[in-house]
PDB file of N, CA and C in Angstrom:
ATOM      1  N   UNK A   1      -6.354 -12.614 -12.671  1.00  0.00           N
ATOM      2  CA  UNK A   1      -6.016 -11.564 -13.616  1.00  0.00           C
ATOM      3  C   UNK A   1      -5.020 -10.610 -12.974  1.00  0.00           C
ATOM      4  N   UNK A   2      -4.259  -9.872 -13.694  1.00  0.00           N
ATOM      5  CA  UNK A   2      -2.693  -8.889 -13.178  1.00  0.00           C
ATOM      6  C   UNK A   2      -3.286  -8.014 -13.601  1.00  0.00           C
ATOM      7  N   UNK A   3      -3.507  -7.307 -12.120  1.00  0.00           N
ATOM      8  CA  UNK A   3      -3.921  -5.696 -12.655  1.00  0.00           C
ATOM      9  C   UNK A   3      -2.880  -4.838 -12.948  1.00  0.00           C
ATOM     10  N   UNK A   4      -2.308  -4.220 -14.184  1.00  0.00           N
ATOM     11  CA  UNK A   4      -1.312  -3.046 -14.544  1.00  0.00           C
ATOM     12  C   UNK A   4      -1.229  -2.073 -13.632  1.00  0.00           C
ATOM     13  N   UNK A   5      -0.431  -1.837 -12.727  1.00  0.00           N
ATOM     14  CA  UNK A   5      -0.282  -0.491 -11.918  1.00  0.00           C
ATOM     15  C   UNK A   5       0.561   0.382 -12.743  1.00  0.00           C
ATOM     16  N   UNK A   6       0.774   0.427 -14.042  1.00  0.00           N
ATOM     17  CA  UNK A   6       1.324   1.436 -15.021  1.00  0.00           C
ATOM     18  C   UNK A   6      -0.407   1.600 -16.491  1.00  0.00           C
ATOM     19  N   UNK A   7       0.354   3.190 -16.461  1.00  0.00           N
ATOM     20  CA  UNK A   7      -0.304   3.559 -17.639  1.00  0.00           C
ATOM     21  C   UNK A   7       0.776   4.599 -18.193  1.00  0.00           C
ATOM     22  N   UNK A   8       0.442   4.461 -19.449  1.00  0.00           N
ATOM     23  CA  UNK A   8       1.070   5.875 -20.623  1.00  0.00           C
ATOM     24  C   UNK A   8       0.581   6.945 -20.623  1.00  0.00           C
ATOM     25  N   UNK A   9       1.349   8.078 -20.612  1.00  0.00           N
ATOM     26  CA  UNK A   9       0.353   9.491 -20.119  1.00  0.00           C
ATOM     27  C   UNK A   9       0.675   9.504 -21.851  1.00  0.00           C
ATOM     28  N   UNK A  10      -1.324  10.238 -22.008  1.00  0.00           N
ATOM     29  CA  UNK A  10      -1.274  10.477 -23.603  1.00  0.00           C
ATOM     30  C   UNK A  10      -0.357  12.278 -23.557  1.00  0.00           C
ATOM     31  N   UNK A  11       0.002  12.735 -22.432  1.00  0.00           N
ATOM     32  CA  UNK A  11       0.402  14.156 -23.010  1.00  0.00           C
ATOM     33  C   UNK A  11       2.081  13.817 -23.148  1.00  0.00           C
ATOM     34  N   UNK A  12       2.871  12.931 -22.028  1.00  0.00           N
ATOM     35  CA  UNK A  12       3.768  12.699 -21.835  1.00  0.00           C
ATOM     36  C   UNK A  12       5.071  11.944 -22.923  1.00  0.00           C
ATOM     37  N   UNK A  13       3.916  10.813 -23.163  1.00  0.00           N
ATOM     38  CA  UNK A  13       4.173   9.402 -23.693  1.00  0.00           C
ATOM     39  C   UNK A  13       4.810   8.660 -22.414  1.00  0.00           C
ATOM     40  N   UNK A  14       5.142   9.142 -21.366  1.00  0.00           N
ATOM     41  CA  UNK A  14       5.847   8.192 -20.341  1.00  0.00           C
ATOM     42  C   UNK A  14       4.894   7.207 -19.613  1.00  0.00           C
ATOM     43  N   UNK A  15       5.641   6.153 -19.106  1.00  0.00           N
ATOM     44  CA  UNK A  15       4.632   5.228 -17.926  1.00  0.00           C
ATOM     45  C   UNK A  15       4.572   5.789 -16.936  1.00  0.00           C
ATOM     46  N   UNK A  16       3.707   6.278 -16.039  1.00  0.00           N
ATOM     47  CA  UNK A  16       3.505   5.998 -14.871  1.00  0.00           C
ATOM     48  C   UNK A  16       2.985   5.360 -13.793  1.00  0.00           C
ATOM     49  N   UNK A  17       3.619   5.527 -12.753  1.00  0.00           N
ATOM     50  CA  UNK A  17       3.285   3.836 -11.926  1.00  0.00           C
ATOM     51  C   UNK A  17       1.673   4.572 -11.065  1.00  0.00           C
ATOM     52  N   UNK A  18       0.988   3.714 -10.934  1.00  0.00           N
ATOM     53  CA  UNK A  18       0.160   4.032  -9.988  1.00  0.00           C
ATOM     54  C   UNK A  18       0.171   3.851  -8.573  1.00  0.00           C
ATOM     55  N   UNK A  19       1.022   2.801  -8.398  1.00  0.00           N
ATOM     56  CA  UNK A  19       1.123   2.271  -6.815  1.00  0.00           C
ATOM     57  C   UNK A  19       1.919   3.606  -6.375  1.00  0.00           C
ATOM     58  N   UNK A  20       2.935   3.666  -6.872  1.00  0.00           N
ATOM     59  CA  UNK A  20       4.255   4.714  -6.521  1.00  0.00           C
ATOM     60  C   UNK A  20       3.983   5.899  -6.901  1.00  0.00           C
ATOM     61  N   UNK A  21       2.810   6.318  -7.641  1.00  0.00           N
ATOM     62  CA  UNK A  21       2.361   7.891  -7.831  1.00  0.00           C
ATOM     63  C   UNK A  21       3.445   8.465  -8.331  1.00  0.00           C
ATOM     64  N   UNK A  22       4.697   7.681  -8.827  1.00  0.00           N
ATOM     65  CA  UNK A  22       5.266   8.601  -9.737  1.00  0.00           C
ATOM     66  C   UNK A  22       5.529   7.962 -11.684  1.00  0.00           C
ATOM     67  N   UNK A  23       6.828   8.793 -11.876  1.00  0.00           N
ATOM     68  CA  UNK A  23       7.783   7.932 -13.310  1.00  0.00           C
ATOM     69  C   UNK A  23       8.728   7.497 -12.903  1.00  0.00           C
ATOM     70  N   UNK A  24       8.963   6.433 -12.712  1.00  0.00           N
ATOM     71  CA  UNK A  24      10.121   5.844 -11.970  1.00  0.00           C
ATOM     72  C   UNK A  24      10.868   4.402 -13.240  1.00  0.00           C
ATOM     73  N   UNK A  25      10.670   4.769 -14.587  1.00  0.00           N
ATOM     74  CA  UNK A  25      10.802   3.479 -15.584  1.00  0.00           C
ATOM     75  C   UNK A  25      12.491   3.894 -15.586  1.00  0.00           C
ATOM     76  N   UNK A  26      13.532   3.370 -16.163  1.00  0.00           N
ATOM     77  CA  UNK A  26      13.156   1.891 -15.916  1.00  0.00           C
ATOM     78  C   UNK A  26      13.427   0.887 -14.443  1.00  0.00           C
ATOM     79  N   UNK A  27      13.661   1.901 -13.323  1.00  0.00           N
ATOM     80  CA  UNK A  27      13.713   1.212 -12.377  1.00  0.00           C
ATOM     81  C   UNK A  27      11.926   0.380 -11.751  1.00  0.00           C
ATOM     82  N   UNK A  28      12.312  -0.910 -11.043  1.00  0.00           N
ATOM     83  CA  UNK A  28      11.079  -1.493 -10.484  1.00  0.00           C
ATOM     84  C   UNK A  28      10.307  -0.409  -9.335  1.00  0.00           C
ATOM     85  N   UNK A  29       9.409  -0.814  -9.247  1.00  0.00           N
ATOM     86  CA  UNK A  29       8.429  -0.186  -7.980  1.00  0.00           C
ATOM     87  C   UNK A  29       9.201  -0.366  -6.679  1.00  0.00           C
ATOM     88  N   UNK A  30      10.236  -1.718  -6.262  1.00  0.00           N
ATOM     89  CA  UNK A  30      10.949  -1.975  -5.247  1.00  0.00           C
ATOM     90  C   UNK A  30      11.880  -1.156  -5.107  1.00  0.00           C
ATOM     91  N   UNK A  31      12.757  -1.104  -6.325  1.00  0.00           N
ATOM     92  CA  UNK A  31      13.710  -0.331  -6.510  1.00  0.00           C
ATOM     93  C   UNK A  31      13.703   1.206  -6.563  1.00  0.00           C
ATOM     94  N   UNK A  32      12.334   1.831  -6.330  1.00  0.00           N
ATOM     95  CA  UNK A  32      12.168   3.134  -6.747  1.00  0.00           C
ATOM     96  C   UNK A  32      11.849   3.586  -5.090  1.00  0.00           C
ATOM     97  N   UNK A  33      11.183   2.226  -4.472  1.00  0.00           N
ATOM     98  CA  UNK A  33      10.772   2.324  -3.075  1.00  0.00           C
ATOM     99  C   UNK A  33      12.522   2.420  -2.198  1.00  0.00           C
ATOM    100  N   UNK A  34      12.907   1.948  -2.724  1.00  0.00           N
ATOM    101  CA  UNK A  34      14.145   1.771  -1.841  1.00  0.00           C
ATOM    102  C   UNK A  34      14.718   2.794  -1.587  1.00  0.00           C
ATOM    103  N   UNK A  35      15.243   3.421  -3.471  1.00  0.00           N
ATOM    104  CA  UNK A  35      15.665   4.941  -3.495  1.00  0.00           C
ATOM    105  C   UNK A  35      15.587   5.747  -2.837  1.00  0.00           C
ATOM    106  N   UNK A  36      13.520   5.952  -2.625  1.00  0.00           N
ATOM    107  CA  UNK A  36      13.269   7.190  -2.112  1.00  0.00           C
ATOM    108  C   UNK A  36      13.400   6.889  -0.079  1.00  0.00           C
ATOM    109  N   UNK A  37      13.672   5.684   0.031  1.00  0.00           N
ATOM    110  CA  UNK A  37      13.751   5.402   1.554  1.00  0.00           C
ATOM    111  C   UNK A  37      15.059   6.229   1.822  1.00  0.00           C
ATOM    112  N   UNK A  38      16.189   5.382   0.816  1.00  0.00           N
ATOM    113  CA  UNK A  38      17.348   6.025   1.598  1.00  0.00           C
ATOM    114  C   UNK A  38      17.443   7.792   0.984  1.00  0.00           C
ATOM    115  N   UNK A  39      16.857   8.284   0.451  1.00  0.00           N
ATOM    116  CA  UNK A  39      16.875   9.497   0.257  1.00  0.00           C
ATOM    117  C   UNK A  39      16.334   9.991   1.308  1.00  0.00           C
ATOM    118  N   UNK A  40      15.370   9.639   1.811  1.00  0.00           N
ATOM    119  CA  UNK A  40      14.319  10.266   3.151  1.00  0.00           C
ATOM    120  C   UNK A  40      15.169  10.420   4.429  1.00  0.00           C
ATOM    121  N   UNK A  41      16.258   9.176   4.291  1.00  0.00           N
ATOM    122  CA  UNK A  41      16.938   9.295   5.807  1.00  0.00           C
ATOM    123  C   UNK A  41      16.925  10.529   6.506  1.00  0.00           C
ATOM    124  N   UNK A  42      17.609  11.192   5.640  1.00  0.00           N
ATOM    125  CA  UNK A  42      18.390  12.456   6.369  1.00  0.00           C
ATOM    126  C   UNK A  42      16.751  13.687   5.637  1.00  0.00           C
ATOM    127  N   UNK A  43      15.718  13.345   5.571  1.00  0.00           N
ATOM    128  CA  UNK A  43      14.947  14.565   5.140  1.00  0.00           C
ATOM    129  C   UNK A  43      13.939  14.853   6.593  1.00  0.00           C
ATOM    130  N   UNK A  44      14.063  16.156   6.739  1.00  0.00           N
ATOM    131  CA  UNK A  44      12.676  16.156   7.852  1.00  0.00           C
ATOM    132  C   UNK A  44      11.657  16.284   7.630  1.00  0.00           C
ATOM    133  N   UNK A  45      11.073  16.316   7.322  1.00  0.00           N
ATOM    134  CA  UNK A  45       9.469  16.208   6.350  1.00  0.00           C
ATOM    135  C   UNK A  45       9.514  14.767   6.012  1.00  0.00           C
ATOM    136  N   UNK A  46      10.139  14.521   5.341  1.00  0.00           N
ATOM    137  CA  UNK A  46       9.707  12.735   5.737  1.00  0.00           C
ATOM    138  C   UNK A  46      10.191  11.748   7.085  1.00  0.00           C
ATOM    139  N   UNK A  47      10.822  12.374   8.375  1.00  0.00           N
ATOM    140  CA  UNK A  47      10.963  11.546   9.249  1.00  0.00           C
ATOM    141  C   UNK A  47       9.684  12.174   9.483  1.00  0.00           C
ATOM    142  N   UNK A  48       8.992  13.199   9.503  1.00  0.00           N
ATOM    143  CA  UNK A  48       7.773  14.150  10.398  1.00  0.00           C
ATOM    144  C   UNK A  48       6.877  12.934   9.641  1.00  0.00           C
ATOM    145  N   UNK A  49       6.736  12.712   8.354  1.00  0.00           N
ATOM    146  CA  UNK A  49       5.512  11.776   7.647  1.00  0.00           C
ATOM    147  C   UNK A  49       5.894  10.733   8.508  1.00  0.00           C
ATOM    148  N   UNK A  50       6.667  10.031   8.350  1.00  0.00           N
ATOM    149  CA  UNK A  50       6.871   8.536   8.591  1.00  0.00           C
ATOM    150  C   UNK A  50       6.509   8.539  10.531  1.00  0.00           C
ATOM    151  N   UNK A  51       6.764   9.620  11.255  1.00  0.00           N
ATOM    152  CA  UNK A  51       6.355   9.401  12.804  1.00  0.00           C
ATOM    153  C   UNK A  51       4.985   9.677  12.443  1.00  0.00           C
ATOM    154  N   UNK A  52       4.315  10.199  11.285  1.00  0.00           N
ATOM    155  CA  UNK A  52       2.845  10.944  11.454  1.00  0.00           C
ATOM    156  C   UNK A  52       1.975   9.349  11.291  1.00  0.00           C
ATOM    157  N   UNK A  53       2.613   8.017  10.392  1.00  0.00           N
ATOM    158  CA  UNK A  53       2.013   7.418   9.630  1.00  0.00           C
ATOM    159  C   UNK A  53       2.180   6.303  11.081  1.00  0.00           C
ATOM    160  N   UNK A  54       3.587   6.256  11.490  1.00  0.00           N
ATOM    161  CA  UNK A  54       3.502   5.152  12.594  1.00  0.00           C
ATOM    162  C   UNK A  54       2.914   5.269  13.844  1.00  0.00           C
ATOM    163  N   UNK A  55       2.445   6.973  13.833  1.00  0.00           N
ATOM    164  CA  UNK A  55       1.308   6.849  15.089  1.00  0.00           C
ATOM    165  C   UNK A  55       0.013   6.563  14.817  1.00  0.00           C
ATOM    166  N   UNK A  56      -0.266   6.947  13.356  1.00  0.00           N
ATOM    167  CA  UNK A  56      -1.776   6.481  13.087  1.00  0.00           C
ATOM    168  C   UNK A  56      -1.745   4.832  12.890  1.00  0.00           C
ATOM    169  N   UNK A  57      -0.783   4.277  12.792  1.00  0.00           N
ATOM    170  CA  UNK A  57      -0.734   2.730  13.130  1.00  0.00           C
ATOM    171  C   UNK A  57      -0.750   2.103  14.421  1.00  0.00           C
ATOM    172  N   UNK A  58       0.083   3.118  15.673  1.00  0.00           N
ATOM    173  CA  UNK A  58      -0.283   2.625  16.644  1.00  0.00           C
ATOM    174  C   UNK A  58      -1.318   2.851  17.031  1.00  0.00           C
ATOM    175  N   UNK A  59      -2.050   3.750  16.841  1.00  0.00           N
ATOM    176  CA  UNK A  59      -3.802   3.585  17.316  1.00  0.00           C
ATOM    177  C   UNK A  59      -4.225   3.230  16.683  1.00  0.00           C
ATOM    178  N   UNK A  60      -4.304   2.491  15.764  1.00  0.00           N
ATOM    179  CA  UNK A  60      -5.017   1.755  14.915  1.00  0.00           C
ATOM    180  C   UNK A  60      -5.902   2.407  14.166  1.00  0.00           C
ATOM    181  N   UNK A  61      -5.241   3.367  13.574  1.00  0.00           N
ATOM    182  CA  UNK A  61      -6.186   4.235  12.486  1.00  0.00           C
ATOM    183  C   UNK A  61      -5.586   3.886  11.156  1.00  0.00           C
ATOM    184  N   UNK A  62      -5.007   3.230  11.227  1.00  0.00           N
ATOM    185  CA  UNK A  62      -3.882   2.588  10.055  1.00  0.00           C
ATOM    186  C   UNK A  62      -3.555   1.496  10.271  1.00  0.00           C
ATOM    187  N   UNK A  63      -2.949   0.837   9.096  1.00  0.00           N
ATOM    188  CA  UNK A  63      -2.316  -0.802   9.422  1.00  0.00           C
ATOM    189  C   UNK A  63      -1.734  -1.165   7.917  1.00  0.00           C
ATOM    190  N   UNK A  64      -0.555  -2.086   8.327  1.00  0.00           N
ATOM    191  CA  UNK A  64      -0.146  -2.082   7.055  1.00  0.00           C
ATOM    192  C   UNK A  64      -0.898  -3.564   6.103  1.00  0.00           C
ATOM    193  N   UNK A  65      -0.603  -3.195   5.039  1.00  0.00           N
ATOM    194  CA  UNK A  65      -1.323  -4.309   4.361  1.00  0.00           C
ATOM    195  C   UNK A  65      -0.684  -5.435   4.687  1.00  0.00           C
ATOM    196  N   UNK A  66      -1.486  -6.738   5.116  1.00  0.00           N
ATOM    197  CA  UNK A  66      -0.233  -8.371   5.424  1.00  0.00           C
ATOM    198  C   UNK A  66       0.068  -8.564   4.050  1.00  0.00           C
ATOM    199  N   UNK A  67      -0.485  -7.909   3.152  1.00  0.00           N
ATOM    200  CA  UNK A  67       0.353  -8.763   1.798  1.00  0.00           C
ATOM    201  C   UNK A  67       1.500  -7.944   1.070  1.00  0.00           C
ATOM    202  N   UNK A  68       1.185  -6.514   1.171  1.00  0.00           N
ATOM    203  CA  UNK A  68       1.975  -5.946   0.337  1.00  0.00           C
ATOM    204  C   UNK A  68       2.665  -5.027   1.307  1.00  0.00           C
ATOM    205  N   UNK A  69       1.924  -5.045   2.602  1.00  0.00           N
ATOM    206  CA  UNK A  69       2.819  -4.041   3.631  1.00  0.00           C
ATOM    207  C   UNK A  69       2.499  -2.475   3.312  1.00  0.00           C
ATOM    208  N   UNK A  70       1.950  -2.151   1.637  1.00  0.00           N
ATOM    209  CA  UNK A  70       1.431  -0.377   2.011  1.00  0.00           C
ATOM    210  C   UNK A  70       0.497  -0.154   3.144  1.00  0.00           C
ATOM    211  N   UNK A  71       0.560   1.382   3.545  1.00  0.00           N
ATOM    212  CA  UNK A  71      -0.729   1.630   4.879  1.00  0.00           C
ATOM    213  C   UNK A  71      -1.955   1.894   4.567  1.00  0.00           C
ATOM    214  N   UNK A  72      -2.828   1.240   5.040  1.00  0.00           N
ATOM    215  CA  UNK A  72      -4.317   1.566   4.664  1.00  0.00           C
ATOM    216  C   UNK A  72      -5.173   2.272   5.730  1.00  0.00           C
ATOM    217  N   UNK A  73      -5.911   2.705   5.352  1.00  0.00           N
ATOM    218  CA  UNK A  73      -7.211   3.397   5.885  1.00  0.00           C
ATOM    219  C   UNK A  73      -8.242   3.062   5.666  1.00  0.00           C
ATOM    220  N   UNK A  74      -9.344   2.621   6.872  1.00  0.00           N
ATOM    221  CA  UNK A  74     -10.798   2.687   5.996  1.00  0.00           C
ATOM    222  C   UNK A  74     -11.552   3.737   6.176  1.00  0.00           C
ATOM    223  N   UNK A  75     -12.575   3.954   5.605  1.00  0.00           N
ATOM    224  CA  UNK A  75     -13.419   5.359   6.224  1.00  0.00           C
ATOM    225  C   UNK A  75     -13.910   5.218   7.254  1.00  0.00           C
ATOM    226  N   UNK A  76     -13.945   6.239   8.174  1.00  0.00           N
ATOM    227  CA  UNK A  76     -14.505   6.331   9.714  1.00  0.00           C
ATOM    228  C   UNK A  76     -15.984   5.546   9.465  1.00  0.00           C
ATOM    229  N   UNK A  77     -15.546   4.891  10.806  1.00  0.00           N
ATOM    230  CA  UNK A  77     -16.562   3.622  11.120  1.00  0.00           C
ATOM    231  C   UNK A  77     -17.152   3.154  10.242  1.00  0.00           C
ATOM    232  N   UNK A  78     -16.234   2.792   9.072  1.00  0.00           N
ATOM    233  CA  UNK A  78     -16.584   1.976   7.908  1.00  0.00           C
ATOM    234  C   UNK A  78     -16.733   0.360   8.224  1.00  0.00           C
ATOM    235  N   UNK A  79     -16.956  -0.533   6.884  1.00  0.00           N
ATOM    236  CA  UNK A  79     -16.754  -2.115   7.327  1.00  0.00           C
ATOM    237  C   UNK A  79     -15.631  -2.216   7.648  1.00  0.00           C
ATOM    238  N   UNK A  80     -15.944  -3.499   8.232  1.00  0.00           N
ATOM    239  CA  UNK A  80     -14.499  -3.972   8.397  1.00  0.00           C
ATOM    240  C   UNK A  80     -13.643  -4.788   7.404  1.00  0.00           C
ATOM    241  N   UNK A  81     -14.315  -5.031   6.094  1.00  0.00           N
ATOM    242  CA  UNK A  81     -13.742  -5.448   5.164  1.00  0.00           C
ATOM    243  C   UNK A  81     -13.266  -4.619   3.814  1.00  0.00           C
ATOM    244  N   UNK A  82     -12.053  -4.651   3.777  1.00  0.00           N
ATOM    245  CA  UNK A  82     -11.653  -3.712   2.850  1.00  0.00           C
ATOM    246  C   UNK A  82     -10.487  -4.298   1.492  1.00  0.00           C
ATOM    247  N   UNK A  83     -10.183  -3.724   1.062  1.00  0.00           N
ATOM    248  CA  UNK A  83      -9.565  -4.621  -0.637  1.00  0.00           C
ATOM    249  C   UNK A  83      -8.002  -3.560  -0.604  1.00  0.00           C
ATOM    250  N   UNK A  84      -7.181  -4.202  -0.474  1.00  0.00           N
ATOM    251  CA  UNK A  84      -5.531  -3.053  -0.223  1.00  0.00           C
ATOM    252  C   UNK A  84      -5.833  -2.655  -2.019  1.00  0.00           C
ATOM    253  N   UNK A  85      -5.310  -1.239  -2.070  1.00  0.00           N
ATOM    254  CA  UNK A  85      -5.793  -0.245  -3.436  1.00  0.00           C
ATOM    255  C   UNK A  85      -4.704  -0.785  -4.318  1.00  0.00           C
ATOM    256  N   UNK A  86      -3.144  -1.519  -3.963  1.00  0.00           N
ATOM    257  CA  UNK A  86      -1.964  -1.767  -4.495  1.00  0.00           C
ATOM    258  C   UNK A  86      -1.874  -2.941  -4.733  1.00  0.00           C
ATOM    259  N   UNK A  87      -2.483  -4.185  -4.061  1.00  0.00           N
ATOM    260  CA  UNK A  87      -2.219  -5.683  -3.932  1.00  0.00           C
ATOM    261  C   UNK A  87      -3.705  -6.538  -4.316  1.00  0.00           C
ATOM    262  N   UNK A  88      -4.633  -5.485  -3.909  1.00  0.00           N
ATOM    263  CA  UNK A  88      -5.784  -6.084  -3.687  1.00  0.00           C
ATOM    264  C   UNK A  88      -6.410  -7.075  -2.805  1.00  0.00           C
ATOM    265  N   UNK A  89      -5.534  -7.492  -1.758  1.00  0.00           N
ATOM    266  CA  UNK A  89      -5.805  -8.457  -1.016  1.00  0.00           C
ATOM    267  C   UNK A  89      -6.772  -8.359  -0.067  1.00  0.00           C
ATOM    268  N   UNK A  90      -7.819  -8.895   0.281  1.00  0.00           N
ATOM    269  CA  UNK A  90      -9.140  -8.669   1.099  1.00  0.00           C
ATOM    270  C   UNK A  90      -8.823  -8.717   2.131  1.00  0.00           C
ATOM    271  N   UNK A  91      -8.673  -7.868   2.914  1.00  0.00           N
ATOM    272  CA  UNK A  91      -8.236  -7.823   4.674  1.00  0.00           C
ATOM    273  C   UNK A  91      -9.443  -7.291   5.528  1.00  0.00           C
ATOM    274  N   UNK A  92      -9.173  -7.811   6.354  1.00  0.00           N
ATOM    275  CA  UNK A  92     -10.132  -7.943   8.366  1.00  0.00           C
ATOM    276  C   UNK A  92      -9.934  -6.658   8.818  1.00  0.00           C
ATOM    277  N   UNK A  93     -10.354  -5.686   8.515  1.00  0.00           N
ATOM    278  CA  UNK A  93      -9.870  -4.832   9.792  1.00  0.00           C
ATOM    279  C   UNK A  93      -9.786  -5.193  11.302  1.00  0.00           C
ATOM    280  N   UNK A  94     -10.752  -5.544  11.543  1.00  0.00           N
ATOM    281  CA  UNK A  94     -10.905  -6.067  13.045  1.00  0.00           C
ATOM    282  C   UNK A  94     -10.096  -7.151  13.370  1.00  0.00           C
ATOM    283  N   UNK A  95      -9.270  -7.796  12.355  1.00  0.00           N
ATOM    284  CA  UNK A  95      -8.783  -9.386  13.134  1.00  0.00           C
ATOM    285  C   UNK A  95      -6.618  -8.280  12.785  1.00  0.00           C
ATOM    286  N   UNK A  96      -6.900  -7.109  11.306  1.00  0.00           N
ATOM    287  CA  UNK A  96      -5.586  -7.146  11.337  1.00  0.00           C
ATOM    288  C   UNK A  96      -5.146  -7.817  10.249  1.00  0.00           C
ATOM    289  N   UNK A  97      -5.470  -8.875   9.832  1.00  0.00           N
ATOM    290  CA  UNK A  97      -5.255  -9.800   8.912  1.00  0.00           C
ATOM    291  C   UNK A  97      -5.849 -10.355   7.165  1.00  0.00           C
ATOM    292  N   UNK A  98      -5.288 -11.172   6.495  1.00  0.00           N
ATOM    293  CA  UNK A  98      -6.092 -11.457   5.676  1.00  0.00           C
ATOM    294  C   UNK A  98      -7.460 -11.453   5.811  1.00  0.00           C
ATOM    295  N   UNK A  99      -8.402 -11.496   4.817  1.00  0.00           N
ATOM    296  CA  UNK A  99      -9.988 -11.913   5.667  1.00  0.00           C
ATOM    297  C   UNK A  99      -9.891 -13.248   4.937  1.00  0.00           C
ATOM    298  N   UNK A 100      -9.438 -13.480   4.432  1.00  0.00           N
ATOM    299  CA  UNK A 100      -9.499 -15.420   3.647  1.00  0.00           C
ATOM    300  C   UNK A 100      -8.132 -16.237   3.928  1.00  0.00           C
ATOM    301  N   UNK A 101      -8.295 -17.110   4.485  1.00  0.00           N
ATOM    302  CA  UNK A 101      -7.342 -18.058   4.384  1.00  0.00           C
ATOM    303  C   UNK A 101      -6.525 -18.145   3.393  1.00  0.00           C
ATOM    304  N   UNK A 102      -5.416 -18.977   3.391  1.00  0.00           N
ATOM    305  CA  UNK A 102      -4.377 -19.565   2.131  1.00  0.00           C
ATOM    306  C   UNK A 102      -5.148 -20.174   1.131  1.00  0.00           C
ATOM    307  N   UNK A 103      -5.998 -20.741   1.311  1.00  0.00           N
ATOM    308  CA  UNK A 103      -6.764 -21.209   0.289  1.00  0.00           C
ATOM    309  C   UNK A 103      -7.253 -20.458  -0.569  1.00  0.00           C
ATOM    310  N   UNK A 104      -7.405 -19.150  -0.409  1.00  0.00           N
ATOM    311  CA  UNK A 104      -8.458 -18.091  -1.263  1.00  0.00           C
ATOM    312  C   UNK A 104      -9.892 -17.704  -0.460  1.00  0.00           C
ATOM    313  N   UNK A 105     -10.553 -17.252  -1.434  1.00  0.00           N
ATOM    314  CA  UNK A 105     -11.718 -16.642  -1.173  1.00  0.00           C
ATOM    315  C   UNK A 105     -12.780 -18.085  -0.868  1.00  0.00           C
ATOM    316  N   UNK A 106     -13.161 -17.595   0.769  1.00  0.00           N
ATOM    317  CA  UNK A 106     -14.238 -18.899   1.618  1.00  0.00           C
ATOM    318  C   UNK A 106     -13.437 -19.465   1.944  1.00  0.00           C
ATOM    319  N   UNK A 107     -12.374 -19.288   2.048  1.00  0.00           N
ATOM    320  CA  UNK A 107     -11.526 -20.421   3.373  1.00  0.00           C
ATOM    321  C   UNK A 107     -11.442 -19.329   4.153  1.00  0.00           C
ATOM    322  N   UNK A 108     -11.957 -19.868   5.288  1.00  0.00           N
ATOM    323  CA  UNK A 108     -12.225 -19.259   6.868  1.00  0.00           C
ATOM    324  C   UNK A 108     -11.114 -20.217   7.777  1.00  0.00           C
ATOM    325  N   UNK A 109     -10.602 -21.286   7.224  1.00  0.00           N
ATOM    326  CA  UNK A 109      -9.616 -21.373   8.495  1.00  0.00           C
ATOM    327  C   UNK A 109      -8.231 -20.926   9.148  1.00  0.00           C
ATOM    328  N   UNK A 110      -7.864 -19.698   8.101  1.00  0.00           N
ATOM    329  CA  UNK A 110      -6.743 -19.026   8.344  1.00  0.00           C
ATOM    330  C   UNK A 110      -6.881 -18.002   8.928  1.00  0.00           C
TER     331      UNK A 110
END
């Protein structure tokens, strides 16, 4: 099943995206991601986010999703199995990785 990461605001009438937390129609979610990258270049508040986000990745308080690449968090000394909020893909904290093989859900040999 395709989960909709858009809804219609009943005050608005506009879509908004959920992954991207904004209104970004009619450009894609890629295309809206891209935008706001090269807009960030030159911003300091977002080089300050983006060093804030790649140190909580190097200690491993963060990691990016293997499927969709957003950064996740789990709750302090939570499981180690967690569901990415954007892709949904079931990931390992502890391995880093998918938690299911290519095959899907119960394939353990990936």
């Amino acid at each position: 099943a395709v989960v909709s990461t858009q809804f219609l605001c009943p005050c608005c009438s506009q879509k908004n995206c959920i992954a991207c937390a904004a209104i970004h129609s009619p450009a894609s979610c890629q295309q809206f991601q891209e935008q706001r990258a090269q807009e960030a270049v030159n911003d300091q508040k977002s080089r300050e986010a983006e060093d804030y986000i790649c140190s909580l990745i190097a200690s491993r308080e963060a990691m990016l999703c293997p499927g969709c690449t957003v950064v996740v968090q789990r709750a302090d000394r939570g499981c180690d199995w967690l569901v990415c909020p954007v892709c949904r893909r079931e990931i390992c904290w502890a391995t880093r990785g998918a938690r299911w093989g290519d095959k899907g859900k119960g394939d353990v040999t990936g």
